[in-house]
N, C-alpha and C. Protein backbone atom coordinates (compact mmCIF):
# COMPACT_ATOMS: atom_id res chain seq x y z
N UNK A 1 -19.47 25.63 -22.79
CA UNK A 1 -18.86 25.67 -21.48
C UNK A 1 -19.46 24.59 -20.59
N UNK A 2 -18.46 23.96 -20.28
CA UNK A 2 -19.04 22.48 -19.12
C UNK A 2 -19.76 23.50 -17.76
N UNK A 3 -20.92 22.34 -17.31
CA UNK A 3 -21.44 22.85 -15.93
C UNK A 3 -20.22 22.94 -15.24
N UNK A 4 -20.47 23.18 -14.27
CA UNK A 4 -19.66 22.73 -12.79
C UNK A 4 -20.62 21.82 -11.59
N UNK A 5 -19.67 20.78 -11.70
CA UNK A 5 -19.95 19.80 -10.32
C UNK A 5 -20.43 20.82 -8.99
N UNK A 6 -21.29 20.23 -8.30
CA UNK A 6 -21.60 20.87 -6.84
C UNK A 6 -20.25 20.69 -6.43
N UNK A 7 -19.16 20.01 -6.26
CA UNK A 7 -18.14 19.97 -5.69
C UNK A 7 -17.08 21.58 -6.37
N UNK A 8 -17.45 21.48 -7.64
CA UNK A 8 -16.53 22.08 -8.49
C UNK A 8 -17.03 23.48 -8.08
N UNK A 9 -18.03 23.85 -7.56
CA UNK A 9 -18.60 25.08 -7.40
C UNK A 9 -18.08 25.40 -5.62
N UNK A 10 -18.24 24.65 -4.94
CA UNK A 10 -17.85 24.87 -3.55
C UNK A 10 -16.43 25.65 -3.39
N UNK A 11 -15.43 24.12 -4.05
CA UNK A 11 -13.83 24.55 -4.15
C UNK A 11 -13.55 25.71 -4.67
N UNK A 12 -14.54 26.59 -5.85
CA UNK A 12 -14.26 27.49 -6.48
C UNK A 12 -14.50 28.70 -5.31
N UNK A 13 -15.06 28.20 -4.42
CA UNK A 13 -15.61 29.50 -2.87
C UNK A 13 -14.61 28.87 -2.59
N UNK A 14 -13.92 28.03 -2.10
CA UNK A 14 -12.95 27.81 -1.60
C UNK A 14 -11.56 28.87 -1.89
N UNK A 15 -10.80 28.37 -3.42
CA UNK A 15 -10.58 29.45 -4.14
C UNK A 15 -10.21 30.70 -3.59
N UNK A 16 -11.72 31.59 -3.57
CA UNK A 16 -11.89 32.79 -3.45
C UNK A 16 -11.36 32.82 -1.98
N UNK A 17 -11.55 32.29 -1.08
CA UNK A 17 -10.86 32.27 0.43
C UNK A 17 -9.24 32.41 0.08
N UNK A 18 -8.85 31.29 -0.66
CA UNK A 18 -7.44 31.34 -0.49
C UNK A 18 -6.76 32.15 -1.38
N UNK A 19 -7.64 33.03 -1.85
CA UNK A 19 -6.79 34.09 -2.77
C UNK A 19 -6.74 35.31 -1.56
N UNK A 20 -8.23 35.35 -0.82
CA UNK A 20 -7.52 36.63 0.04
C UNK A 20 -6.56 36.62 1.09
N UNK A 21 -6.63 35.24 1.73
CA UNK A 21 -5.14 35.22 2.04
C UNK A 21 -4.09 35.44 1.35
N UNK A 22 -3.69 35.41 -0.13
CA UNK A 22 -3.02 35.32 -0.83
C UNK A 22 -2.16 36.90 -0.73
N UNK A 23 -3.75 37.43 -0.89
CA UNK A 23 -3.57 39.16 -0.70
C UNK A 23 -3.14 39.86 0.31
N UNK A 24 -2.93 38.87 1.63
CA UNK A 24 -2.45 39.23 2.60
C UNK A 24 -1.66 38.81 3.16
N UNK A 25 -0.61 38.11 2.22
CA UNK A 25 0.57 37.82 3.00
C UNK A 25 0.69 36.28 2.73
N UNK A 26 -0.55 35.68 3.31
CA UNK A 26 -0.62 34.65 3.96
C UNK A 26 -0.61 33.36 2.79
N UNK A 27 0.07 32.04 2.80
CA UNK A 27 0.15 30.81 2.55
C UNK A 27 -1.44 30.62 1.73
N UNK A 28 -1.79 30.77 0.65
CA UNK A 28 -2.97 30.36 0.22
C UNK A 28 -3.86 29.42 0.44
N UNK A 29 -4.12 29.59 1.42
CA UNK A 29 -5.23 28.24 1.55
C UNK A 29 -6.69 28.73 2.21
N UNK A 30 -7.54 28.47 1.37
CA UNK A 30 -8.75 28.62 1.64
C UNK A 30 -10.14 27.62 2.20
N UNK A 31 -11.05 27.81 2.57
CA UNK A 31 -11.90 26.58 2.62
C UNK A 31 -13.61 27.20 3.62
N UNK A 32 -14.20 26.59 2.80
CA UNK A 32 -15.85 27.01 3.23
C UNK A 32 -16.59 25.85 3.86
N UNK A 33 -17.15 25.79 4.69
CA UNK A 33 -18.12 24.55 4.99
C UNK A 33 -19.74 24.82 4.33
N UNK A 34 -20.48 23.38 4.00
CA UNK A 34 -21.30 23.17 3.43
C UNK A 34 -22.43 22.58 4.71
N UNK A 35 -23.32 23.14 4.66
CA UNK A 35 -24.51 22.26 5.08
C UNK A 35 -24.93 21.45 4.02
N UNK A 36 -25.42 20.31 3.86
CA UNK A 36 -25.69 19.53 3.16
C UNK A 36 -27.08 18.75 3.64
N UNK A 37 -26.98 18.87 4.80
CA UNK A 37 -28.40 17.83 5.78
C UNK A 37 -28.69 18.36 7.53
N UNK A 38 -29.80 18.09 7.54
CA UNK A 38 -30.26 18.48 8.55
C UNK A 38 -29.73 17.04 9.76
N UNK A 39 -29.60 17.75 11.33
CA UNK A 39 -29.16 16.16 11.75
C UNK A 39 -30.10 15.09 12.02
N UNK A 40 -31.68 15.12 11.48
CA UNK A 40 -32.17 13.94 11.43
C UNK A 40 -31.65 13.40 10.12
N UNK A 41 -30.95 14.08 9.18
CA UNK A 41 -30.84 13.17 8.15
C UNK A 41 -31.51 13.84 6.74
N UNK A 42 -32.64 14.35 7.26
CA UNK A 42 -33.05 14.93 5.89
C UNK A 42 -31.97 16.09 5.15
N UNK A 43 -32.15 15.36 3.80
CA UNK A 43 -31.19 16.35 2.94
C UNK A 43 -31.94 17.85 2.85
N UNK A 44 -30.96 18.71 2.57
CA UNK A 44 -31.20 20.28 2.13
C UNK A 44 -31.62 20.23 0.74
N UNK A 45 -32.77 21.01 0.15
CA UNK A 45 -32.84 21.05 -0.76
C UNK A 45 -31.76 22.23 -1.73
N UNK A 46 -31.14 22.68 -0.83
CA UNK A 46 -30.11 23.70 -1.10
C UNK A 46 -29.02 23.59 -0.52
N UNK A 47 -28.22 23.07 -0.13
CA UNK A 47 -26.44 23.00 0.18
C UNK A 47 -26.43 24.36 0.29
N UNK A 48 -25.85 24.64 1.50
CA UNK A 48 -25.68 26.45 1.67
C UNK A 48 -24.01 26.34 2.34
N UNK A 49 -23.38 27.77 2.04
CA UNK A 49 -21.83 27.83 2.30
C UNK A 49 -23.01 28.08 3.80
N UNK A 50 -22.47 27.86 5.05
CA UNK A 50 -22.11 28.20 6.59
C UNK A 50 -21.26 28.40 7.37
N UNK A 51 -19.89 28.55 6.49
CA UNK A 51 -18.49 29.06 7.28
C UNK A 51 -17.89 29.13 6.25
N UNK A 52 -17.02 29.96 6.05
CA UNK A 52 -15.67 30.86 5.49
C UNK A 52 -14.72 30.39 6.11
N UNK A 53 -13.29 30.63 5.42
CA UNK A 53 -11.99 30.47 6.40
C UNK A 53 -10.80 30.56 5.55
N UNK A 54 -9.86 31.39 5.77
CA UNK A 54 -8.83 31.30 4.96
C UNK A 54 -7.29 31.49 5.96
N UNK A 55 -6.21 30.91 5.76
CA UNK A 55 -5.13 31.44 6.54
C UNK A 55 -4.66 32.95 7.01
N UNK A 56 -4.44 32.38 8.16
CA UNK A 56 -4.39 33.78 8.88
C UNK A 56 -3.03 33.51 10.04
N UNK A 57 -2.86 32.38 10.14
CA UNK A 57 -1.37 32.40 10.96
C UNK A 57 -0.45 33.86 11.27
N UNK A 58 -0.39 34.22 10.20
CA UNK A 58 1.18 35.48 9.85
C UNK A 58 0.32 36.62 10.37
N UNK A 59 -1.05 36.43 9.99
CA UNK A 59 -1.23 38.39 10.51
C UNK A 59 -2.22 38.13 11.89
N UNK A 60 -2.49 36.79 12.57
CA UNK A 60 -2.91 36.87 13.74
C UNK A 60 -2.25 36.48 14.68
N UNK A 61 -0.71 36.26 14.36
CA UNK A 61 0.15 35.23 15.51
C UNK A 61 -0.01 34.29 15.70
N UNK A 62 -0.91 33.50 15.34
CA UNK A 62 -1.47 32.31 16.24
C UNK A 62 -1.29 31.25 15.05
N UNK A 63 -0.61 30.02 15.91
CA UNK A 63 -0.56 28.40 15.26
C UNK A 63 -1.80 28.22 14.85
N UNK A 64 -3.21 28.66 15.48
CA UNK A 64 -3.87 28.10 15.33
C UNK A 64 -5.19 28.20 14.35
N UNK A 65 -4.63 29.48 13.38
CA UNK A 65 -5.53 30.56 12.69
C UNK A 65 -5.12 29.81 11.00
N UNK A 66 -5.28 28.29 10.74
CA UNK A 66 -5.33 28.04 9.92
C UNK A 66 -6.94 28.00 9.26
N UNK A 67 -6.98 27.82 7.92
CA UNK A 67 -8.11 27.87 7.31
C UNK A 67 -9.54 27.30 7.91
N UNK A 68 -9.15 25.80 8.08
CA UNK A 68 -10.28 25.07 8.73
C UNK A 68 -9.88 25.26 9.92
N UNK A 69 -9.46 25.51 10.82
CA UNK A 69 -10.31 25.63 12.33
C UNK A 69 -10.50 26.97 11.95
N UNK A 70 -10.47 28.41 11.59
CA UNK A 70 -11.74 29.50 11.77
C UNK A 70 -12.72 29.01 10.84
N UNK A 71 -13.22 28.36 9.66
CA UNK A 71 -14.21 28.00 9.78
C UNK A 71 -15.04 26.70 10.14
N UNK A 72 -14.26 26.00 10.85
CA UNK A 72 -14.62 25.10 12.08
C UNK A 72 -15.44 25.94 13.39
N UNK A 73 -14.75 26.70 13.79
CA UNK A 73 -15.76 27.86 14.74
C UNK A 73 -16.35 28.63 14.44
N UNK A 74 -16.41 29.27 12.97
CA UNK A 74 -17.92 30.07 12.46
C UNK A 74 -18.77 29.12 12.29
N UNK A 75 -18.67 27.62 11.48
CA UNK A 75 -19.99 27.23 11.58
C UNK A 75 -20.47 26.80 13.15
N UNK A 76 -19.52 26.29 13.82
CA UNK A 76 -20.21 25.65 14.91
C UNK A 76 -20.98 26.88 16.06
N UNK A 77 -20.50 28.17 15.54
CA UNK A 77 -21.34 29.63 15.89
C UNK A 77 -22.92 29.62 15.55
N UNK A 78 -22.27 29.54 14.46
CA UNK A 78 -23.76 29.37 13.33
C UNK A 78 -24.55 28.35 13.40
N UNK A 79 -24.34 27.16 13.88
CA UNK A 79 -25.17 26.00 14.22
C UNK A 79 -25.57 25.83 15.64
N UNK A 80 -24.89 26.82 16.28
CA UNK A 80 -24.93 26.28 17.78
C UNK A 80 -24.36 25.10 18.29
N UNK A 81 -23.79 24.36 17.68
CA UNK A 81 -23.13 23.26 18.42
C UNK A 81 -21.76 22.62 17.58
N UNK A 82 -21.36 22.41 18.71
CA UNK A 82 -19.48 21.65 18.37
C UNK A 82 -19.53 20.46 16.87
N UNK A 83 -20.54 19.68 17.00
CA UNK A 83 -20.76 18.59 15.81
C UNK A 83 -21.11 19.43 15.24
N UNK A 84 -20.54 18.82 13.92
CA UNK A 84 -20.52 19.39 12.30
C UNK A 84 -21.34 18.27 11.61
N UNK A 85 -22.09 17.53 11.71
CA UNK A 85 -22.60 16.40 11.31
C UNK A 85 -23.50 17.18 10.46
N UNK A 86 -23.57 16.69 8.63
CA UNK A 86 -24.26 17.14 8.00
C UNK A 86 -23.75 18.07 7.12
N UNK A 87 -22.17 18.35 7.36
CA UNK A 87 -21.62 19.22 6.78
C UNK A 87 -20.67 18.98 5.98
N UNK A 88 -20.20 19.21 5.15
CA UNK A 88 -19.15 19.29 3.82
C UNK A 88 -18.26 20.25 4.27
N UNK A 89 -16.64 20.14 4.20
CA UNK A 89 -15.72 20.88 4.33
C UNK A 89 -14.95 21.00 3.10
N UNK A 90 -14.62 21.82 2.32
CA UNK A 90 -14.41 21.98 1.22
C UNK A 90 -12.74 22.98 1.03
N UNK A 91 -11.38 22.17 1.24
CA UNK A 91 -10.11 22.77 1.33
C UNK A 91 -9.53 22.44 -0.19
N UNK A 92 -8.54 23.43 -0.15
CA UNK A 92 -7.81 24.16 -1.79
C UNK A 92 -6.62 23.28 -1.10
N UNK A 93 -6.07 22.72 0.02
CA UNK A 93 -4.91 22.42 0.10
C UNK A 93 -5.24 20.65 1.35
N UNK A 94 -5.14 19.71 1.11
CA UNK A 94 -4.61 18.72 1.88
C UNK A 94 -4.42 19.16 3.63
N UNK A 95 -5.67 18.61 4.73
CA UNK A 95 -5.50 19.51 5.84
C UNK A 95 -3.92 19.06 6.47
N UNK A 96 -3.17 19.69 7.55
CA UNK A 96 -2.46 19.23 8.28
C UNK A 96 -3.04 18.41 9.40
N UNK A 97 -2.03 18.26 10.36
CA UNK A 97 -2.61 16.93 11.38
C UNK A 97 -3.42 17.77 12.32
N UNK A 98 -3.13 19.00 12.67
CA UNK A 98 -4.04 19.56 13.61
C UNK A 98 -5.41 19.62 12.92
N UNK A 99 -5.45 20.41 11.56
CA UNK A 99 -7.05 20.11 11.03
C UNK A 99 -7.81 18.93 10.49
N UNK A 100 -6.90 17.97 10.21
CA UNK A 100 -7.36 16.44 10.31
C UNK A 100 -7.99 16.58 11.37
N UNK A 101 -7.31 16.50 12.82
CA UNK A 101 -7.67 15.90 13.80
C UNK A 101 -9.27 16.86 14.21
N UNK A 102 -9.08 17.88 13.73
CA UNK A 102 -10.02 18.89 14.27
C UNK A 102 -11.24 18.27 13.65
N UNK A 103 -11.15 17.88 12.18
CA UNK A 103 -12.26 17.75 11.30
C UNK A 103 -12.98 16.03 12.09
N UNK A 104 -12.15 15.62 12.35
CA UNK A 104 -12.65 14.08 12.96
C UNK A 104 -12.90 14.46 14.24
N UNK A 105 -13.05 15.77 14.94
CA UNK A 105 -13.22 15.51 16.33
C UNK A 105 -14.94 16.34 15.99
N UNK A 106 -14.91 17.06 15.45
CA UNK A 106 -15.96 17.74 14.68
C UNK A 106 -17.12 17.03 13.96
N UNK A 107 -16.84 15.94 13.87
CA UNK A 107 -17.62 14.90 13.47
C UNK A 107 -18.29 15.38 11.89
N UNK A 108 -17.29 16.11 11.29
CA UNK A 108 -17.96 16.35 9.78
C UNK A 108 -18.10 15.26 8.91
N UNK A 109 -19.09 15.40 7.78
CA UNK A 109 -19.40 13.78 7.29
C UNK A 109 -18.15 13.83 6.28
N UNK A 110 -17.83 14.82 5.28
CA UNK A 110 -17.31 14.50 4.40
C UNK A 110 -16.08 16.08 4.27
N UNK A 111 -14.91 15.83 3.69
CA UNK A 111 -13.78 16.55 3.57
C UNK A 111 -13.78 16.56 1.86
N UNK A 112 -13.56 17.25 0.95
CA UNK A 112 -13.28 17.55 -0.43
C UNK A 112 -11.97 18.29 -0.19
N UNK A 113 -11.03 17.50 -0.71
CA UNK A 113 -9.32 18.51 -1.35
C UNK A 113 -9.29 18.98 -2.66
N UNK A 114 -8.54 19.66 -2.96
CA UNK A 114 -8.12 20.22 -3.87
C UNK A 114 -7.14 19.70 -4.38
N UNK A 115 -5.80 20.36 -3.79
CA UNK A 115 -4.35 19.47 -3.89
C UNK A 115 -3.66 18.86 -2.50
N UNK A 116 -3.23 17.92 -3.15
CA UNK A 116 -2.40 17.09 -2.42
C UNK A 116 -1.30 18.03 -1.73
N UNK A 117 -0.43 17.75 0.07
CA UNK A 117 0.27 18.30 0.11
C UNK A 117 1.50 17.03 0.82
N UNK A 118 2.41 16.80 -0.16
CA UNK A 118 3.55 15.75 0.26
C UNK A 118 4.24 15.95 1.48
N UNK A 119 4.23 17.24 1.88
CA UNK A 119 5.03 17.44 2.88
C UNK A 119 4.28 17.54 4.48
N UNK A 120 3.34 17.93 4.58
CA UNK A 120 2.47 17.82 5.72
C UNK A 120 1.06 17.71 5.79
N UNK A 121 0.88 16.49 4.79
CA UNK A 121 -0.55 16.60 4.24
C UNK A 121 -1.08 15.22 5.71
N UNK A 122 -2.51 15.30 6.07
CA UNK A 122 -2.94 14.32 7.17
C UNK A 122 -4.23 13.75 6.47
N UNK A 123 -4.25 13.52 5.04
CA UNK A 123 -5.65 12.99 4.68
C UNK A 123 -4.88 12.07 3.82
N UNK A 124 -4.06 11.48 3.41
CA UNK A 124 -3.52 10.31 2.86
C UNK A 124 -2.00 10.74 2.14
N UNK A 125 -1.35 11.95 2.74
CA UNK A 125 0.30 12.29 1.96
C UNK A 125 1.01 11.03 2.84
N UNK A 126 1.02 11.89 3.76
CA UNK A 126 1.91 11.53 4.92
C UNK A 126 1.38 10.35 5.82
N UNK A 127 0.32 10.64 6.20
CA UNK A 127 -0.71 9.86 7.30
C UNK A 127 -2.48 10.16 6.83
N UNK A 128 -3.21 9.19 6.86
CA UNK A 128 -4.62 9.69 7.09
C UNK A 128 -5.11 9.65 8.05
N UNK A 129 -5.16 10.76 8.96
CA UNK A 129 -5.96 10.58 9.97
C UNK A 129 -8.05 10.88 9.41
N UNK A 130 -8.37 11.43 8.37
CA UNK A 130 -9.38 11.46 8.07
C UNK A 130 -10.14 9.75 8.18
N UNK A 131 -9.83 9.43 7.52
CA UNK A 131 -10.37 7.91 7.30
C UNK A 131 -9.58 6.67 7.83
N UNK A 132 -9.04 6.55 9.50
CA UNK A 132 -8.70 5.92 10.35
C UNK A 132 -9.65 4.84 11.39
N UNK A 133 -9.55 4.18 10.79
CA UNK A 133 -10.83 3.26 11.15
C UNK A 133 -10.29 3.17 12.74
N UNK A 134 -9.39 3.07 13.14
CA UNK A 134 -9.51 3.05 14.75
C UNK A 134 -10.54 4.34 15.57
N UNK A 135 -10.58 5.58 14.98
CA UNK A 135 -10.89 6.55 15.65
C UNK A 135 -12.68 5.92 15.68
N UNK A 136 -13.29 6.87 16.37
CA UNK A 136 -14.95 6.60 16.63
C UNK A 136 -15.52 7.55 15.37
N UNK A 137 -14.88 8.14 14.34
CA UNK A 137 -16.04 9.31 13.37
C UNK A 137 -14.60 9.08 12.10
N UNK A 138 -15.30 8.47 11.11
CA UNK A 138 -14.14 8.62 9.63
C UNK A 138 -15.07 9.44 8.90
N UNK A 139 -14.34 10.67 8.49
CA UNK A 139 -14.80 11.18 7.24
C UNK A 139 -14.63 10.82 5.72
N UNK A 140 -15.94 11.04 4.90
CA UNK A 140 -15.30 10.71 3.26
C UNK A 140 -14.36 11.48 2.93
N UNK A 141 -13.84 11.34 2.01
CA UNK A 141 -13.07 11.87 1.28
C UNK A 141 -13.00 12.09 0.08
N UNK A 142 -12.68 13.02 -0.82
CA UNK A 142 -12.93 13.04 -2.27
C UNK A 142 -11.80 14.30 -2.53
N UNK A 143 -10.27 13.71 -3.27
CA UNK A 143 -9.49 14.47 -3.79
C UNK A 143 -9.46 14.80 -4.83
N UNK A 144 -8.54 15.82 -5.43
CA UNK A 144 -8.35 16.10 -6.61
C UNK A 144 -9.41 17.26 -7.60
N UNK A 145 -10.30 17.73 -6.82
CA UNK A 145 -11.37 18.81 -7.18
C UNK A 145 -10.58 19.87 -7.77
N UNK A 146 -10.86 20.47 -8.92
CA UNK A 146 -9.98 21.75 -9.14
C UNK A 146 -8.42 21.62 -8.88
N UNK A 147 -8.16 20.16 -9.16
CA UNK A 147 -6.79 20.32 -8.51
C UNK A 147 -5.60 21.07 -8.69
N UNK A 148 -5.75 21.38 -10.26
CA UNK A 148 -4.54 21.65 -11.14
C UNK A 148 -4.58 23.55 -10.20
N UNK A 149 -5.89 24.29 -10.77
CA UNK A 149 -6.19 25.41 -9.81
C UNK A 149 -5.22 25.76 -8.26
N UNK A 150 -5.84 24.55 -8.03
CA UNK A 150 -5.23 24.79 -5.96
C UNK A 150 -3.53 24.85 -6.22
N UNK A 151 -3.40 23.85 -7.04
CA UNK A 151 -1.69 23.62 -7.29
C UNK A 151 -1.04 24.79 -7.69
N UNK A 152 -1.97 25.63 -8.73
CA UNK A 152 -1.35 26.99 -9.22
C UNK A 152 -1.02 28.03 -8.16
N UNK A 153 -2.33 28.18 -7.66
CA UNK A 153 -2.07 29.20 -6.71
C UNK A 153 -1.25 28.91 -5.31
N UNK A 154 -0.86 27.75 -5.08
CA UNK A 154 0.06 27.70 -4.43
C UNK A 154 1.83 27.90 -5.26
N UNK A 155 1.87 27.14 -6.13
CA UNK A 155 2.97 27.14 -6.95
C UNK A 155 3.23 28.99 -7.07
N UNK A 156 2.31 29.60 -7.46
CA UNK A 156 2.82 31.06 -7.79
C UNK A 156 2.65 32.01 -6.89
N UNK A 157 2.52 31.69 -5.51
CA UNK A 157 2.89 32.03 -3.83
C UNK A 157 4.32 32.06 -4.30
N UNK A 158 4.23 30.80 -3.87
CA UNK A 158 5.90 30.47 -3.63
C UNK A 158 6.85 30.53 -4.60
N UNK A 159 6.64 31.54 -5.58
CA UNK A 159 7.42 31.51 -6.99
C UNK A 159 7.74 33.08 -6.55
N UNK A 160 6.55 33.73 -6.17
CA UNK A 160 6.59 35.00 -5.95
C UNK A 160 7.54 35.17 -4.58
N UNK A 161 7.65 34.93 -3.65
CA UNK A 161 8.26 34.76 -1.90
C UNK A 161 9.90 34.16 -2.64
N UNK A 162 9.94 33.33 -3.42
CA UNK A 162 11.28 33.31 -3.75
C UNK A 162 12.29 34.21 -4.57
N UNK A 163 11.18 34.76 -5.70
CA UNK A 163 11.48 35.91 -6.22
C UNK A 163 12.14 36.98 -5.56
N UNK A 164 11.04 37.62 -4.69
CA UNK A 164 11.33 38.67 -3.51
C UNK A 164 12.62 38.44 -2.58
N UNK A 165 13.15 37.01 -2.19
CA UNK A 165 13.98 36.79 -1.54
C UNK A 165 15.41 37.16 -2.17
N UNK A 166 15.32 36.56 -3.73
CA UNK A 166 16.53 36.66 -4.51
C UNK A 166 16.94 37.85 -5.09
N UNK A 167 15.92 38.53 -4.93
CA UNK A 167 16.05 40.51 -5.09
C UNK A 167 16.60 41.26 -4.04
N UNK A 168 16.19 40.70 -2.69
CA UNK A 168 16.75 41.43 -1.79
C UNK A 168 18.34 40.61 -1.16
């Protein structure tokens, strides 16, 4: 059995986020943030998850209860402050433009995807706002983690929601 990449292990917490949305209704998408470094710079000798987050739109009302912004505001709870500098964000799905924009205003160092999303993806589908050299903070980027995974569990959402539709 192959190791798993530190990346490959994150997305897999990732994963686990976007399955319990899964369980609840909600659009699968999951995503955890990583400490990775302290903000002088010194690395962690341990990468620790510091925020959770999975979709929640449908059962909280709100536009704004996507994956990464609630755990955009648990870690910045947990850190005490708005910059994310030092942190790894780790999404099962391609952010949209609001969590692009959130993740670059957040000043996180680095973003990890899962799958690509053609239709409203903001990290290189449609537009990158992640790595926009005009803005003042570009995050890395690194796609394709677990990709085939993220693709499934979205693919068999929406296999299931169409199912249900053509029954009733």
């Amino acid at each position: 059995m192959k190791k798993l990449t530190a990346d490959e292990k994150f997305m897999k917490a990732a994963l686990r986020e976007a399955r319990k949305a899964y369980r609840i209704g909600e659009t699968p998408i999951g995503c955890v943030i990583v400490r990775t470094r302290l903000y002088d710079g010194t690395a962690l000798s341990k990468p620790e998850i510091i925020a959770r987050g999975h979709n929640r739109r449908n059962t909280d009302k709100c536009t704004l209860s996507h994956a990464e912004i609630l755990a955009i505001r648990r870690a910045s709870r947990k850190l005490g402050d708005w910059r994310l500098e030092g942190c790894t964000l780790y999404v099962t799905l391609e952010p949209c433009q609001m969590c692009a924009g959130a993740l670059v205003q957040s000043r996180i160092d680095r973003v990890v995807i899962g799958a690509m999303n053609p239709k409203a993806g903001s990290a290189g589908s449609i537009v990158n706002l992640l790595e926009e050299p005009r803005f003042n903070h570009q995050c890395e980027v690194t796609r394709g983690v677990l990709r085939e995974e993220c693709e499934a569990l979205m693919k068999g959402f929406f296999k299931e929601i169409r199912a249900r539709k053509d029954q009733a």
